[in-house]
Protein backbone atom coordinates (compact mmCIF):
# COMPACT_ATOMS: atom_id res chain seq x y z
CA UNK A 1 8.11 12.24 0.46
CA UNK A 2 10.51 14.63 0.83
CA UNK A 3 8.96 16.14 4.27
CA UNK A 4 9.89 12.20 6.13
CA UNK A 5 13.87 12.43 4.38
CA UNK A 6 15.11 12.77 7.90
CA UNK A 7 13.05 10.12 9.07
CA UNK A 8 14.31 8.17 6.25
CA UNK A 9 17.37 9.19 5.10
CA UNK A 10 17.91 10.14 1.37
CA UNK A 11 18.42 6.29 0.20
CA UNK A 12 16.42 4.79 -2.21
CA UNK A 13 13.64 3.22 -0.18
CA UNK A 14 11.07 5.01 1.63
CA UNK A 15 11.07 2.26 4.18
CA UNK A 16 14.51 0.90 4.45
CA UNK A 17 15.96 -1.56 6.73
CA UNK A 18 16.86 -0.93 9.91
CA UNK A 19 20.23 -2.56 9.49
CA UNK A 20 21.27 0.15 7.50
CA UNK A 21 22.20 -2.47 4.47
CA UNK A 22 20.80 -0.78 1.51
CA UNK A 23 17.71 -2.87 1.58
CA UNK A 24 14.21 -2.60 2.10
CA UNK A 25 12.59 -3.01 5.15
CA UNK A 26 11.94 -6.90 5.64
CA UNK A 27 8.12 -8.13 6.31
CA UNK A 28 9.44 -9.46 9.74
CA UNK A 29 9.43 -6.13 10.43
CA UNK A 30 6.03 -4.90 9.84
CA UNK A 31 4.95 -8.70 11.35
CA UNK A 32 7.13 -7.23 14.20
CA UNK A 33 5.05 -3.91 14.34
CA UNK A 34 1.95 -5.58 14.25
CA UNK A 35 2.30 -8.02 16.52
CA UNK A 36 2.91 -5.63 19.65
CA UNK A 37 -0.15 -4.11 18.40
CA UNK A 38 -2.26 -6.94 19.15
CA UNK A 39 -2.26 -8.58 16.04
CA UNK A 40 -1.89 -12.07 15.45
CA UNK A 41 -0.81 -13.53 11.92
CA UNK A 42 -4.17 -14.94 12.04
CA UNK A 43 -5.72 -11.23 11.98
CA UNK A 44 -3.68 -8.74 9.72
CA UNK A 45 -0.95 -9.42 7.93
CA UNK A 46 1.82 -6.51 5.86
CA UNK A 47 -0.19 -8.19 2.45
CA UNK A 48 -3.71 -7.78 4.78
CA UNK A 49 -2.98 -3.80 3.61
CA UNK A 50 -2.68 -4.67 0.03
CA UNK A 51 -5.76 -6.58 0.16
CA UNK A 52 -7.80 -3.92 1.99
CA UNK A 53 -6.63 -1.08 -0.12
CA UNK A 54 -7.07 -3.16 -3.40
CA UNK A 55 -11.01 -3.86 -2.19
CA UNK A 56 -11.30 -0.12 -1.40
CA UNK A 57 -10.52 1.07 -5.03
CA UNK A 58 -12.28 -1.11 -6.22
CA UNK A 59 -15.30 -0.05 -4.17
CA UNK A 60 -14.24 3.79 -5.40
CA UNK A 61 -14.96 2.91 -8.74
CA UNK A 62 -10.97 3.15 -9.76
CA UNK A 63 -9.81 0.39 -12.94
CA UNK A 64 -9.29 -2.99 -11.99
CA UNK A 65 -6.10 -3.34 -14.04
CA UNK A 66 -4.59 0.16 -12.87
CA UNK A 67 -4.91 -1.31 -9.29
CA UNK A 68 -3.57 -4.32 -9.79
CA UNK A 69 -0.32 -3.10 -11.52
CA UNK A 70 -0.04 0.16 -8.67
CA UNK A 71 0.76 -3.57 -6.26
CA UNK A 72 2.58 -4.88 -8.46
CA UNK A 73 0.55 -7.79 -9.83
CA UNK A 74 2.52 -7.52 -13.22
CA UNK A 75 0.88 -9.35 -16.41
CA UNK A 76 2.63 -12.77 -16.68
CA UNK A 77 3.94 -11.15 -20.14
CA UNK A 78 7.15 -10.23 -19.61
CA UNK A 79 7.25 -8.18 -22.58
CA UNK A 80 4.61 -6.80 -21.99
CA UNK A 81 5.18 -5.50 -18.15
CA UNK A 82 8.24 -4.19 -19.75
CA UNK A 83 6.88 -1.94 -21.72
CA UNK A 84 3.47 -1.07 -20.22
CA UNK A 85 5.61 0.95 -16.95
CA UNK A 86 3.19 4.39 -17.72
CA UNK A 87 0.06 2.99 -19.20
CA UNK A 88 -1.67 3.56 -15.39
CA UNK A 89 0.86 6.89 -15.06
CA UNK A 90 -1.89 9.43 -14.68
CA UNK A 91 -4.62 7.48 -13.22
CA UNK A 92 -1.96 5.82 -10.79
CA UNK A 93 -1.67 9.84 -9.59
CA UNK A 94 -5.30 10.57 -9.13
CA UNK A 95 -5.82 7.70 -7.36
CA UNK A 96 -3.10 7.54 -5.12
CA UNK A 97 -3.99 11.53 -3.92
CA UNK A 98 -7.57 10.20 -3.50
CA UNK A 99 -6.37 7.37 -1.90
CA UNK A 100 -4.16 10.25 0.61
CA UNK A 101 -7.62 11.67 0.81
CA UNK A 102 -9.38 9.28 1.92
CA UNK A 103 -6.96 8.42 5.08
CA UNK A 104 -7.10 11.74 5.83
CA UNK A 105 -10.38 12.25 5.93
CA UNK A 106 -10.26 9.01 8.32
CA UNK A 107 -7.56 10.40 10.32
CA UNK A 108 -9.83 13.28 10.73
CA UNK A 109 -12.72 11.50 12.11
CA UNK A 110 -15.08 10.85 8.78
CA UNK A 111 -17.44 8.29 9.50
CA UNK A 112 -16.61 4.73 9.64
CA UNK A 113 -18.98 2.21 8.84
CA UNK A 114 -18.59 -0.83 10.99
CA UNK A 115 -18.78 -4.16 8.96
CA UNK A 116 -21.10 -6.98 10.05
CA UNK A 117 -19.07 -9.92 11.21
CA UNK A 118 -20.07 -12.88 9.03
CA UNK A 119 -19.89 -15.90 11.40
């Protein structure tokens, strides 16, 4: 985190908005990106990414409810999503650096196993 700070700035989002506002960056944005990559909304999406990583931990073998609340699916409790913040703190760690390994090790060139299309 710190190494992208001059990308970034020193604000309090790691992707802030472009307009400099103190906000986040918006989803038209990353609908932006995408698009003049090719992709339609049809194809990927910004929530496409939380979809695919949430069916990758899965896959790994990582909890269920520890990947849900790292995306911020909160329990419908509001008490209790108040005070259940660091129930996931450590495993939330571990899986996040496995999660940096495995898109290294994609980056890298680790095999990639094509999936079927279904049609």
């Amino acid at each position: 985190m710190e190494s992208i700070k001059p990308l970034t700035g020193v604000g309090q989002y790691v992707f802030p908005s472009s307009r400099g506002d103190g906000r986040p960056m918006s989803d038209g944005t990353v609908r932006t990106a995408l698009k003049s990559l090719g992709y339609e909304k049809d194809v990927m999406s910004a929530h496409g990414f939380r979809t695919t990583a949430s069916t990758l931990l899965n896959e790994q073998g990582w909890s269920p409810d520890a990947i849900e609340r790292q995306l911020c699916h909160m329990p419908k409790d509001q008490v209790r999503a108040a005070y259940n913040r660091a129930q996931y703190l450590d495993e939330w760690r571990r899986m996040m650096q496995s999660w940096a390994d495995y898109l290294d090790g994609l980056k890298a060139g680790a095999e990639v196993i094509p999936f079927k299309r279904v049609v």
